[in-house]
C-alpha atoms as a PDB file:
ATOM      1  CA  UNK A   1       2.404 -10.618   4.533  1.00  0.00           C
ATOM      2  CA  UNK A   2       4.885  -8.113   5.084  1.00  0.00           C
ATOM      3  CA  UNK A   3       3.567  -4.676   6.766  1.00  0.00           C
ATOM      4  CA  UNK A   4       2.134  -2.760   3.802  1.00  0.00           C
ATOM      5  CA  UNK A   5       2.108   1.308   3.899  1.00  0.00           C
ATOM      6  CA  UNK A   6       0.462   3.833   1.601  1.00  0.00           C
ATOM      7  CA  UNK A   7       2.477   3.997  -1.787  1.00  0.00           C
ATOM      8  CA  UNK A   8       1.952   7.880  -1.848  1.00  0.00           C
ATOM      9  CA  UNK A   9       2.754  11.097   0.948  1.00  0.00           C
ATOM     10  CA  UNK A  10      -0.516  12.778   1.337  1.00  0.00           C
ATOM     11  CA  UNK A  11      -0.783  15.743   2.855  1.00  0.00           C
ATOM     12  CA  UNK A  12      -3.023  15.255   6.190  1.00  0.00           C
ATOM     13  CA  UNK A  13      -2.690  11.386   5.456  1.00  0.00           C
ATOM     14  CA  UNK A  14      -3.391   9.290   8.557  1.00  0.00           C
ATOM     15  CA  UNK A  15      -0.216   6.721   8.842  1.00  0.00           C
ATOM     16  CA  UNK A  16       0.859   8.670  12.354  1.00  0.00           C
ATOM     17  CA  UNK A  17      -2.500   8.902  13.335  1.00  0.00           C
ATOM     18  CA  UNK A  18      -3.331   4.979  13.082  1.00  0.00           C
ATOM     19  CA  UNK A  19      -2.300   3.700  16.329  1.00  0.00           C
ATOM     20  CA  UNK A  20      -4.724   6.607  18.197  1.00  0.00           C
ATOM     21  CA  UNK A  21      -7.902   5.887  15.599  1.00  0.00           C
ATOM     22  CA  UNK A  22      -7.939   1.975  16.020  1.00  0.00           C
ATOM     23  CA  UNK A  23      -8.972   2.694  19.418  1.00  0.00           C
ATOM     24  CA  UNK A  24     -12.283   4.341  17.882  1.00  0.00           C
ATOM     25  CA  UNK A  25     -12.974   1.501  15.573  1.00  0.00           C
ATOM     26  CA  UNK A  26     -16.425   0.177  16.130  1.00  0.00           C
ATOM     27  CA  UNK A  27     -16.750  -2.967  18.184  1.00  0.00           C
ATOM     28  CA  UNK A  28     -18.464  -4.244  15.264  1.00  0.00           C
ATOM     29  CA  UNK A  29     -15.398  -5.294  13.166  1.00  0.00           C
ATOM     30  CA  UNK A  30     -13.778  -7.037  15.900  1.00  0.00           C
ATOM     31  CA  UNK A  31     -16.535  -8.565  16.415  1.00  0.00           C
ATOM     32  CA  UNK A  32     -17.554  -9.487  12.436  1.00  0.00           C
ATOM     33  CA  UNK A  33     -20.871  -8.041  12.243  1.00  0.00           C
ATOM     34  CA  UNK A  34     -19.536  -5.486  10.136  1.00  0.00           C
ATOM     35  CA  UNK A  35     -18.897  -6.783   6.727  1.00  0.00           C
ATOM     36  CA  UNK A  36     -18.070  -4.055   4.353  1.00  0.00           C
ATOM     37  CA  UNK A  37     -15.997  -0.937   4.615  1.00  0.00           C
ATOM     38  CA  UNK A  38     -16.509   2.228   2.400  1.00  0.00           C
ATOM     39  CA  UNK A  39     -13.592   5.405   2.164  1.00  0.00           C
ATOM     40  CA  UNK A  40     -15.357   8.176   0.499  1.00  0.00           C
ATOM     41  CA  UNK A  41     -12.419  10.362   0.657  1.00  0.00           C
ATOM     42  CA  UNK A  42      -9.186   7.310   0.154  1.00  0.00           C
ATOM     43  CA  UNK A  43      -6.024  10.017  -0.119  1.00  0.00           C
ATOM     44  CA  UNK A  44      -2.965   8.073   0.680  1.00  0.00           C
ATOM     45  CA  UNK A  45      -5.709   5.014   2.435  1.00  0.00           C
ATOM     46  CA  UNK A  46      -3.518   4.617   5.515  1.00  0.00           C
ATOM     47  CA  UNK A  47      -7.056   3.542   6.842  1.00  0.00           C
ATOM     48  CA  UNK A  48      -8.161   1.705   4.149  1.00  0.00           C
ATOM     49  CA  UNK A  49      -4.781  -0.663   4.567  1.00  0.00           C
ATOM     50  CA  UNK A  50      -4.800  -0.863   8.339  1.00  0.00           C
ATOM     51  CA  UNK A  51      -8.607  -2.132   7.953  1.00  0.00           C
ATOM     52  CA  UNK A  52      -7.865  -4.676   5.077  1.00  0.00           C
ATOM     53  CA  UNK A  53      -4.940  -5.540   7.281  1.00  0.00           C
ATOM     54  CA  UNK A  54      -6.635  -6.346  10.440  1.00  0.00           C
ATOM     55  CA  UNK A  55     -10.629  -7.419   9.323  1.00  0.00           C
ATOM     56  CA  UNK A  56     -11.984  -9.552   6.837  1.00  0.00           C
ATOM     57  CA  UNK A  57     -14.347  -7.341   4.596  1.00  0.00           C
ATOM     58  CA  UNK A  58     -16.287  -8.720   2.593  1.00  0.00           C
ATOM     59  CA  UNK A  59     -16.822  -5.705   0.267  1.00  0.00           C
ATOM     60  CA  UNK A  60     -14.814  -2.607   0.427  1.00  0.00           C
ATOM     61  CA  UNK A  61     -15.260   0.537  -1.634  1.00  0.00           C
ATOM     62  CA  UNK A  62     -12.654   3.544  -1.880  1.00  0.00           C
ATOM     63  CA  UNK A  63     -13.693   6.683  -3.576  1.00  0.00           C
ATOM     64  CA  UNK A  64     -12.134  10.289  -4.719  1.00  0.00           C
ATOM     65  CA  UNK A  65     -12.508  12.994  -7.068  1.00  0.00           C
ATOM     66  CA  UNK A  66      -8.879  12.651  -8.064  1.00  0.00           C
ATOM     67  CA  UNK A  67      -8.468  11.109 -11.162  1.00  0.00           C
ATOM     68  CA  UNK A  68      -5.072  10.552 -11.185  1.00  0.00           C
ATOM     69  CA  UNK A  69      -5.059   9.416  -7.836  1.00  0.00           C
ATOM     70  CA  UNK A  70      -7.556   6.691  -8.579  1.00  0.00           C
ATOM     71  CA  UNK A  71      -5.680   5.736 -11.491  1.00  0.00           C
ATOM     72  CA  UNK A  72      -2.770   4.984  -9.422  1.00  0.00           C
ATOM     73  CA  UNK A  73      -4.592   2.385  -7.559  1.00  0.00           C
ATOM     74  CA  UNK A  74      -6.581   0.457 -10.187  1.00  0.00           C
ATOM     75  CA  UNK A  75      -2.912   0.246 -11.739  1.00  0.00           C
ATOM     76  CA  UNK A  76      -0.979  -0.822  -8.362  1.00  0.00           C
ATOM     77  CA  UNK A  77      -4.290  -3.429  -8.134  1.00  0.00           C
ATOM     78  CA  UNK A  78      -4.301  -4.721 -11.761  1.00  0.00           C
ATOM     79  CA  UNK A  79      -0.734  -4.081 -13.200  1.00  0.00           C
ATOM     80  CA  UNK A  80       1.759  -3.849 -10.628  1.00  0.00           C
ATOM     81  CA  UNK A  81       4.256  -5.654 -11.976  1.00  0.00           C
ATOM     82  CA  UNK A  82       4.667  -3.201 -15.338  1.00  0.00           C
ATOM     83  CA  UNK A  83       4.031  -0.415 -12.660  1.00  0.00           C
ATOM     84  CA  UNK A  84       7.051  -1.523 -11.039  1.00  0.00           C
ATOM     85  CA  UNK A  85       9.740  -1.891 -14.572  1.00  0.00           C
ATOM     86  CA  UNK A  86       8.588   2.037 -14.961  1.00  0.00           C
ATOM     87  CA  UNK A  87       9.086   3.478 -11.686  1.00  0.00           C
ATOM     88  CA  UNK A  88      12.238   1.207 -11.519  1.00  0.00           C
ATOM     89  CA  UNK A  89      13.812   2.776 -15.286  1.00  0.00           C
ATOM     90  CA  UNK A  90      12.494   6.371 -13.669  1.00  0.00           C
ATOM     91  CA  UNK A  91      14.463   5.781 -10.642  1.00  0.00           C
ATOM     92  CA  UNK A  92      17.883   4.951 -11.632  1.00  0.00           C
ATOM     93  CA  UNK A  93      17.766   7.404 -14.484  1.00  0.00           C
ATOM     94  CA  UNK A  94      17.128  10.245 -11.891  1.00  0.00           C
ATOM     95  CA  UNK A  95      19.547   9.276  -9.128  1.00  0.00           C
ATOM     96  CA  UNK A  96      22.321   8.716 -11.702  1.00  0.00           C
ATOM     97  CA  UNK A  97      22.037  12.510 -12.555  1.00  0.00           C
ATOM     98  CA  UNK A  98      23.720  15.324 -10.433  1.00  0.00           C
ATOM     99  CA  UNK A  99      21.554  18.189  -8.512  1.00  0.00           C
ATOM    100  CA  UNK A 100      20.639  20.549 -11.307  1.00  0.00           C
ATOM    101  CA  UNK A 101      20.057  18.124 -13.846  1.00  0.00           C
ATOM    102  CA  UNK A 102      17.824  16.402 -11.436  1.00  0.00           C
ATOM    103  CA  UNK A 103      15.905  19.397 -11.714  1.00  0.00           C
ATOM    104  CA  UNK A 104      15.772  19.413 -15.376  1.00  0.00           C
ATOM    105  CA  UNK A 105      14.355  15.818 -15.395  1.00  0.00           C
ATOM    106  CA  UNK A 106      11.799  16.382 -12.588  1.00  0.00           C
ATOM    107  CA  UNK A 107      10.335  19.817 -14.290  1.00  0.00           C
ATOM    108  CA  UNK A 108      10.544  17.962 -18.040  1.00  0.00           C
ATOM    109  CA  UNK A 109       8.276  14.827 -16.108  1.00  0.00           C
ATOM    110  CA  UNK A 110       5.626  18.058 -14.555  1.00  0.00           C
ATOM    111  CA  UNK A 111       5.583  19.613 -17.848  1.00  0.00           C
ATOM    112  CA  UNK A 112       4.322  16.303 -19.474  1.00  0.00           C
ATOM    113  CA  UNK A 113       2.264  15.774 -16.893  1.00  0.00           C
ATOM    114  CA  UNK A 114       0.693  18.762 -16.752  1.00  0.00           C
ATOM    115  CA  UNK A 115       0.085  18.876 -20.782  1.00  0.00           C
ATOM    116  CA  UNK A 116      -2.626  16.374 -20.878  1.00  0.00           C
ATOM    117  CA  UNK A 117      -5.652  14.384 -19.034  1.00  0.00           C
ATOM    118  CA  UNK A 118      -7.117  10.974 -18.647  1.00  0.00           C
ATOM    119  CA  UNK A 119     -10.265  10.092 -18.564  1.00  0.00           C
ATOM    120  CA  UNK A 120     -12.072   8.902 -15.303  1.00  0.00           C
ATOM    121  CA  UNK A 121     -12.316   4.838 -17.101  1.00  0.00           C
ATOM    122  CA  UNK A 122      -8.768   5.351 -18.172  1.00  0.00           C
ATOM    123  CA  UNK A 123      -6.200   3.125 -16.979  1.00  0.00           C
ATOM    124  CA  UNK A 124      -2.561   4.614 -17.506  1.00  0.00           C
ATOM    125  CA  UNK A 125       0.473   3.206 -16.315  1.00  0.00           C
ATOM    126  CA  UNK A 126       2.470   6.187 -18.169  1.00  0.00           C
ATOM    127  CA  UNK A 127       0.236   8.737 -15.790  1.00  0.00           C
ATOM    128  CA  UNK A 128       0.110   6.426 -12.251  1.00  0.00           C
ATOM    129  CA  UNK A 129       4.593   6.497 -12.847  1.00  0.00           C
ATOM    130  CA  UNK A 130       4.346  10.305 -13.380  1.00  0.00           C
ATOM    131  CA  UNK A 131       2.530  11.080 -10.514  1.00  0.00           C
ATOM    132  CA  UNK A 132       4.530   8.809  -8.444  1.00  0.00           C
ATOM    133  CA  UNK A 133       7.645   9.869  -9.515  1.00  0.00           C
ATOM    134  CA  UNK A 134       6.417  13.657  -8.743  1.00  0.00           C
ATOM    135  CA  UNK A 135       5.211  12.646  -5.289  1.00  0.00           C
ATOM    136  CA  UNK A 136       8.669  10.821  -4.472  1.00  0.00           C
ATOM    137  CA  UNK A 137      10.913  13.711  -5.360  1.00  0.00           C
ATOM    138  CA  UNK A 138       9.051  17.083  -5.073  1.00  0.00           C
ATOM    139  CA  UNK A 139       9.186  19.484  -2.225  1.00  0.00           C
ATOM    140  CA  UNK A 140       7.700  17.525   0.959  1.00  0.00           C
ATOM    141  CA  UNK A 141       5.763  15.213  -1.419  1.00  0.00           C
ATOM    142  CA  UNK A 142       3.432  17.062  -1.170  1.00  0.00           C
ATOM    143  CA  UNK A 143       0.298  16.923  -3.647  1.00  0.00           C
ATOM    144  CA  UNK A 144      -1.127  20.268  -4.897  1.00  0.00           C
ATOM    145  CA  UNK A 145      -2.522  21.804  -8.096  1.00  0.00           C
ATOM    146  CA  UNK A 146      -3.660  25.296  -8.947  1.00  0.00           C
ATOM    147  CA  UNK A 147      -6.783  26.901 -10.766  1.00  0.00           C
ATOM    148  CA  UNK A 148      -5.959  25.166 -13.901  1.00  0.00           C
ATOM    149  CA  UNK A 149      -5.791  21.626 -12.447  1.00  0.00           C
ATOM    150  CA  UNK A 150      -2.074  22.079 -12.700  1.00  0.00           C
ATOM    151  CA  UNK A 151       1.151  20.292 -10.299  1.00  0.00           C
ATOM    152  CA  UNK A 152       2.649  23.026  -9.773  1.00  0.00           C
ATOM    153  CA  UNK A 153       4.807  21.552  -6.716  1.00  0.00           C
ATOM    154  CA  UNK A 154       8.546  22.555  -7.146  1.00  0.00           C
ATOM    155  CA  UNK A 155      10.963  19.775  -7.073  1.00  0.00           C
ATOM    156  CA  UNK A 156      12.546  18.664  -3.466  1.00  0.00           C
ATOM    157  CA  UNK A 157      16.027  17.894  -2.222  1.00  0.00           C
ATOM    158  CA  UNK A 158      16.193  14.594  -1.405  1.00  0.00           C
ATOM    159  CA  UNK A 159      19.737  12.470  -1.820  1.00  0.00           C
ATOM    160  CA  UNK A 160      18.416   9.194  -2.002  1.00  0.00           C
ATOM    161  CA  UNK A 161      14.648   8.915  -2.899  1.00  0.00           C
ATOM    162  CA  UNK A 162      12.856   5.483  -3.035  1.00  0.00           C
ATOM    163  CA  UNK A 163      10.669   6.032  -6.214  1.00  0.00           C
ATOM    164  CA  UNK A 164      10.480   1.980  -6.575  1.00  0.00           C
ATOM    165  CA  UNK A 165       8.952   0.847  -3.826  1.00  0.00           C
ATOM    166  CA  UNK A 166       8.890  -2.564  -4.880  1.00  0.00           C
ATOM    167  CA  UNK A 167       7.655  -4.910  -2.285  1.00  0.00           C
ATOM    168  CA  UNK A 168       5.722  -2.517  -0.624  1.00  0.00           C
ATOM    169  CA  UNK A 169       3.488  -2.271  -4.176  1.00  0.00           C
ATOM    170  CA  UNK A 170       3.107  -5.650  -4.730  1.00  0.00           C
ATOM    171  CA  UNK A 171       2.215  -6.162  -0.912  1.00  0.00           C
ATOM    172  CA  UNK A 172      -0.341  -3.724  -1.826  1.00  0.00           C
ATOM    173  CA  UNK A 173      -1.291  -4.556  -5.165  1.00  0.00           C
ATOM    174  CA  UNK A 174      -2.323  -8.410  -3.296  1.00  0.00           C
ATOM    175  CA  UNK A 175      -3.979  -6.637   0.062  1.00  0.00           C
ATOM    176  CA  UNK A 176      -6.445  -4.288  -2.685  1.00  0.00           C
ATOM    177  CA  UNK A 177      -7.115  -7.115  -4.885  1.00  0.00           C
ATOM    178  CA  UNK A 178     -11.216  -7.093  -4.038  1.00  0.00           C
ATOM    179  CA  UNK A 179     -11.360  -3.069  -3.590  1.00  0.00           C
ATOM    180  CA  UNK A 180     -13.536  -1.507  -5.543  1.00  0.00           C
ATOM    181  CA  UNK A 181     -11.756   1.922  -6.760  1.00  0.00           C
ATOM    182  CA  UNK A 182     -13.884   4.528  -8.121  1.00  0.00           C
ATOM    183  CA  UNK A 183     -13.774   8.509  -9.314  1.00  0.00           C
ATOM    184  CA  UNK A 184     -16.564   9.906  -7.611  1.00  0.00           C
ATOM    185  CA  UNK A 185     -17.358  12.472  -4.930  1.00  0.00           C
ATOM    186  CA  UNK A 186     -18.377  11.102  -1.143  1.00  0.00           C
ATOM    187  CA  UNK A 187     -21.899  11.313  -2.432  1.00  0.00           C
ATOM    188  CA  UNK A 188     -22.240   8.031  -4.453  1.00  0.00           C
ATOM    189  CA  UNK A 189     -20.898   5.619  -1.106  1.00  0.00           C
ATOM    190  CA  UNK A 190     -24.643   6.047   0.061  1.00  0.00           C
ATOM    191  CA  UNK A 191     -25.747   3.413  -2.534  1.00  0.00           C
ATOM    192  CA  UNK A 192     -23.557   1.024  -1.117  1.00  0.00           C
ATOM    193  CA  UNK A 193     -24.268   1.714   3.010  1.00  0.00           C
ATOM    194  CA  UNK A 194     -26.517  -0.761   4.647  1.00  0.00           C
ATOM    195  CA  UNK A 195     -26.804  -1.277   8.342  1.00  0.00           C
ATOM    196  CA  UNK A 196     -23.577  -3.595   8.237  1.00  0.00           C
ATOM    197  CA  UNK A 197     -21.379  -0.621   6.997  1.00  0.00           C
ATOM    198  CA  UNK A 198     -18.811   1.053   8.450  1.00  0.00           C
ATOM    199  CA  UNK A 199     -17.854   4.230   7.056  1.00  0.00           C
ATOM    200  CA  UNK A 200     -14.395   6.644   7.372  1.00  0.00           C
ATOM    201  CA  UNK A 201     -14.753  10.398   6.316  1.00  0.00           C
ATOM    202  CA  UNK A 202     -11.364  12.062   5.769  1.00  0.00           C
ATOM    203  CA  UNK A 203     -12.348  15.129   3.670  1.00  0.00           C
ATOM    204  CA  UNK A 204      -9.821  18.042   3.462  1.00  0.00           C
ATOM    205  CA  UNK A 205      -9.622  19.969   6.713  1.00  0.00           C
ATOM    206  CA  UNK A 206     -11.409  23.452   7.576  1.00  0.00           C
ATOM    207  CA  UNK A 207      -8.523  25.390   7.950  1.00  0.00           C
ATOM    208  CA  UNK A 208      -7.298  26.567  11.092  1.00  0.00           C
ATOM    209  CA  UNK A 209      -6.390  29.849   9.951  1.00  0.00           C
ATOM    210  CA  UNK A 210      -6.331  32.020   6.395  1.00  0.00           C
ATOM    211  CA  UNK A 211      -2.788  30.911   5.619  1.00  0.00           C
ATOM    212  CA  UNK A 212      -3.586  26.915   6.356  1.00  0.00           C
ATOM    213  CA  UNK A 213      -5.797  26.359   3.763  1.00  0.00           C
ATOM    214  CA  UNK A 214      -4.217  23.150   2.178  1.00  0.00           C
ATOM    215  CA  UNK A 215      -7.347  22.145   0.326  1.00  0.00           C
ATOM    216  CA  UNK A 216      -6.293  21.779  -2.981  1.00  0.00           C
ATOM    217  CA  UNK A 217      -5.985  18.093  -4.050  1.00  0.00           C
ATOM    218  CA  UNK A 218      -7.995  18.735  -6.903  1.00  0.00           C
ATOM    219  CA  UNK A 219      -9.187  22.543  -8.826  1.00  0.00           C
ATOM    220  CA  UNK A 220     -12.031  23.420  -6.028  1.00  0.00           C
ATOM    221  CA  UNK A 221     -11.544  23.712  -2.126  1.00  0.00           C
ATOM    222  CA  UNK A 222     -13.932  22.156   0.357  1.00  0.00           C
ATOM    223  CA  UNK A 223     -15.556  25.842   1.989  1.00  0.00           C
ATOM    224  CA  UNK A 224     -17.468  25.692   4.754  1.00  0.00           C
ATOM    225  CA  UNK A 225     -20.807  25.330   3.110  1.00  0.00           C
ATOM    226  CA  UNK A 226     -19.122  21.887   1.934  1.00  0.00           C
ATOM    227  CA  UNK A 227     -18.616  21.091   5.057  1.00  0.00           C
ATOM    228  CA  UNK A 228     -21.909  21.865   6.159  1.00  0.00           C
ATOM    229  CA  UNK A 229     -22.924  19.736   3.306  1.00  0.00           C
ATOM    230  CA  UNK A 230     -21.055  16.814   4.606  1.00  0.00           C
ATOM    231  CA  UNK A 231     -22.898  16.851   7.687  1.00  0.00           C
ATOM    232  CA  UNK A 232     -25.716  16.587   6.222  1.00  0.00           C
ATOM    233  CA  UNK A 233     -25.224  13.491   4.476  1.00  0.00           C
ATOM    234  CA  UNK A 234     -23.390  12.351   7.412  1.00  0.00           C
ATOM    235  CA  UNK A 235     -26.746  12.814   9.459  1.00  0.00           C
ATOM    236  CA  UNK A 236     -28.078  10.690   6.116  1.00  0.00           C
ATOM    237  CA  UNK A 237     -25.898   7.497   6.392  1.00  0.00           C
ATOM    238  CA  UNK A 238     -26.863   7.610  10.156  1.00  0.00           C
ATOM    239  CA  UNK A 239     -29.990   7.108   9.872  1.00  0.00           C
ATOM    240  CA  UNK A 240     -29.383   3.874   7.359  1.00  0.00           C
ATOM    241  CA  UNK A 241     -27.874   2.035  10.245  1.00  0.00           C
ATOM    242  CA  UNK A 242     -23.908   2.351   9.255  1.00  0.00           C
ATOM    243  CA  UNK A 243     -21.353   3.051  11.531  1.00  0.00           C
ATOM    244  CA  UNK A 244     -19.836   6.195  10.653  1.00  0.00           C
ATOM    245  CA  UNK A 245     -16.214   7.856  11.694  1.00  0.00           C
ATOM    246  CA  UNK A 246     -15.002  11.435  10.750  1.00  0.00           C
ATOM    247  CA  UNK A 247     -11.547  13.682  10.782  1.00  0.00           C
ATOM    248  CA  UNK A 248     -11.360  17.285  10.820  1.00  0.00           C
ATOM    249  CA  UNK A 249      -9.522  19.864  12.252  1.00  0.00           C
ATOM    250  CA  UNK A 250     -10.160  21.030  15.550  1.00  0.00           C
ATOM    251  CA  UNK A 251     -10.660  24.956  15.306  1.00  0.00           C
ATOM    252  CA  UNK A 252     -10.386  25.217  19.454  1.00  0.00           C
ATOM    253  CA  UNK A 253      -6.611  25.284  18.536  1.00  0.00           C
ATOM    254  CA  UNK A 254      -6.986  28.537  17.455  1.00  0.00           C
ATOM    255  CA  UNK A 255      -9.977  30.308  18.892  1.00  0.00           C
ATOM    256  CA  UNK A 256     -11.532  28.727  22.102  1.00  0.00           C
ATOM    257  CA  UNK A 257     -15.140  30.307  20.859  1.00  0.00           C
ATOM    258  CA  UNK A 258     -15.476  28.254  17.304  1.00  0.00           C
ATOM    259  CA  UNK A 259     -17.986  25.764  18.159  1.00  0.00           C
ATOM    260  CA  UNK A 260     -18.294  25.247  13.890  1.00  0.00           C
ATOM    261  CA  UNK A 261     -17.847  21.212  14.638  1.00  0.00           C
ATOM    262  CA  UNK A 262     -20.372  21.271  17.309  1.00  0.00           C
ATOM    263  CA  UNK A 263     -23.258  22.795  16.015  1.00  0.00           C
ATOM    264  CA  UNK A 264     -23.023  20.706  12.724  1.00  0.00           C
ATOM    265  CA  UNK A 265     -22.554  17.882  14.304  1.00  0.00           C
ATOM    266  CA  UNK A 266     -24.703  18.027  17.252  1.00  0.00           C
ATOM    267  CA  UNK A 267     -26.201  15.061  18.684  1.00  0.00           C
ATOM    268  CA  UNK A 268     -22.824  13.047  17.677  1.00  0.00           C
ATOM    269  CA  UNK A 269     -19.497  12.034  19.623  1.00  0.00           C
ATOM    270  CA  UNK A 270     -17.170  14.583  19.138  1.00  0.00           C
ATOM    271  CA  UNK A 271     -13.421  12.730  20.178  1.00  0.00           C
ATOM    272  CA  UNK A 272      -9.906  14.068  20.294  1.00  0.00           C
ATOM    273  CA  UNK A 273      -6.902  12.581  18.727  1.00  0.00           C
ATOM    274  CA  UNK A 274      -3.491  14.353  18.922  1.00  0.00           C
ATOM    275  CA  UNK A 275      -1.535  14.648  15.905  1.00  0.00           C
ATOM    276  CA  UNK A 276       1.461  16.188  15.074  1.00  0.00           C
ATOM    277  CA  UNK A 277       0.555  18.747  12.311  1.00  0.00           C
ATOM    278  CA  UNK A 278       2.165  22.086  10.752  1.00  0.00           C
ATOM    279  CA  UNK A 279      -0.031  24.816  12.001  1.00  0.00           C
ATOM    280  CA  UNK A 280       2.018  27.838  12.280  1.00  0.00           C
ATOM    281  CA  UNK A 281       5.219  29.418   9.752  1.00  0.00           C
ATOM    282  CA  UNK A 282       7.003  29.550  12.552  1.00  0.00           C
ATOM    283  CA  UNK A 283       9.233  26.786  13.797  1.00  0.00           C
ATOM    284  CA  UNK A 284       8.553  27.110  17.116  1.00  0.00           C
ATOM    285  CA  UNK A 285       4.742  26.906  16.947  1.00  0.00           C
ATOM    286  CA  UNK A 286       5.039  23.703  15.633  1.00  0.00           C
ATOM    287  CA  UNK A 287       3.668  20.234  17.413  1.00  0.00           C
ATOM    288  CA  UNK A 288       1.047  18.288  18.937  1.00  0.00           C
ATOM    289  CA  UNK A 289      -2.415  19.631  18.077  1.00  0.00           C
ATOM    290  CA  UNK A 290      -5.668  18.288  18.766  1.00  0.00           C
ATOM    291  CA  UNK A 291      -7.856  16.932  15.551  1.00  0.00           C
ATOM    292  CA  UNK A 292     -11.118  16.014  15.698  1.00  0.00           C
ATOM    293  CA  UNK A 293     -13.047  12.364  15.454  1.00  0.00           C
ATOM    294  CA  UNK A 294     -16.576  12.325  15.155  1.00  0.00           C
ATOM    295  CA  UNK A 295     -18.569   9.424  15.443  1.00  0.00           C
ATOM    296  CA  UNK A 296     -22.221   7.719  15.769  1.00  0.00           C
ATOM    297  CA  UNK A 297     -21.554   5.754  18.289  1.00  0.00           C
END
């Protein structure tokens, strides 16, 4: 199979980070003693592929508390191929139009999506082509909603825009065929964890400063008394025997004094990845950053 990629931009998804984080994998997959994988917080699941890619699970779980989001996989998993004829009629519709009517078509598509809900057991093929049409042509495909559970993205400039992905979704749809997809906060994964488990935490970042706060995937942010929270349960799994990996920002970028990661985490491995990330509204502030990867083991 062909490589396969995450079907979505994600803000603070891992696809650059990949090559760096394989080097933290426990030695357990490699060596098959690990048997089942478990994504608590799946976002665009550039780990979740890489892992289906390279081990043989025999049980995988991916959670989120994005509906929509959810949606979009059990549909790429269970009706690509109808998936596909949508985005495809949504795609040459839109790049047959000129720049502002574009922009009619893309704020028309947020309106409607932004007028109604599904339902966590829904399964909408209408909704997962609305929400990847929004992600393919708004403004840095970025995902975002306000207060009200709103998009409220603007739409982006982009000439060309692949909206129909179509081998990469069907590469997908086969590669996610026995993962189990579910609406739910990182909580529930702990009924699934036994001591041949390994576990990835991506939850939204602490932000590195007041005006990086990019938290809102869904209508509440993740404070730090969530994150506190977090380590809790991480301390939790732990103790049940699963390996356990976690990203987060590394607050040392910004104040050499913030030992936040260390004291909630104390007693784990606290590793540094570089990743290229927008930290600062200025240009020129812009790079390489350290994140953080904290582990059991």
């Amino acid at each position: 199979m062909e490589s396969v990629k995450p079907f979505i931009k994600w803000a603070g998804g891992k696809g650059s980070l990949i090559p760096q984080l394989r080097n933290f994998y426990p030695d357990e997959l490699n060596e098959g003693t690990i048997t089942k994988y478990i994504e608590p917080f799946v976002g665009g699941g550039a780990v979740l592929i890489d892992i289906l890619q390279k081990y043989n699970m025999k049980e995988v779980y991916a959670f989120d508390i994005n509906i929509d989001l959810i949606n979009c996989y059990n549909i790429i998993k269970n009706n690509v191929e109808e998936l596909i004829k949508e985005l495809d009629i949504k795609e040459k519709e839109f790049k047959k139009l000129k720049d502002e009517d574009r922009k009619t078509y893309f704020y028309n598509i947020r309106k409607e999506y932004n007028s109604y809900k599904i339902s966590e057991n829904e399964l909408s093929i209408k909704r997962a082509v609305e929400f990847i049409f929004l992600n393919r042509t708004c403004f840095n495909g970025l995902y975002r909603v306000n207060k009200n559970g709103e998009f409220n993205v603007p739409c982006g400039k982009y000439k060309n825009p692949k909206i129909c992905d179509e081998a990469n979704l069907r590469n997908l749809s086969k590669l996610i065929k026995n993962v189990i997809f579910k609406v739910s906060d990182y909580k529930e994964c702990k009924m699934y964890v036994d001591n041949n488990t390994f576990v990835y935490f991506d939850p939204p970042y602490r932000p590195l400063s007041k005006t990086s706060g990019f938290t809102s995937y869904t209508k509440s942010d993740f404070n730090d008394e969530n994150q506190k929270e977090l380590a809790i349960y991480f301390k939790i799994l732990d103790k049940m025997g699963a390996k356990l990996m976690l990203s987060n920002s590394n607050p040392k970028n910004i104040n050499k004094k913030d030992n936040f990661f260390e004291e909630i985490y104390e007693g784990f491995r606290i590793n540094k990845v570089l990743a290229k990330r927008m930290i600062n509204s200025n240009a020129k502030a812009r790079g390489e950053i350290s994140e953080l990867l904290i582990t059991n083991y």
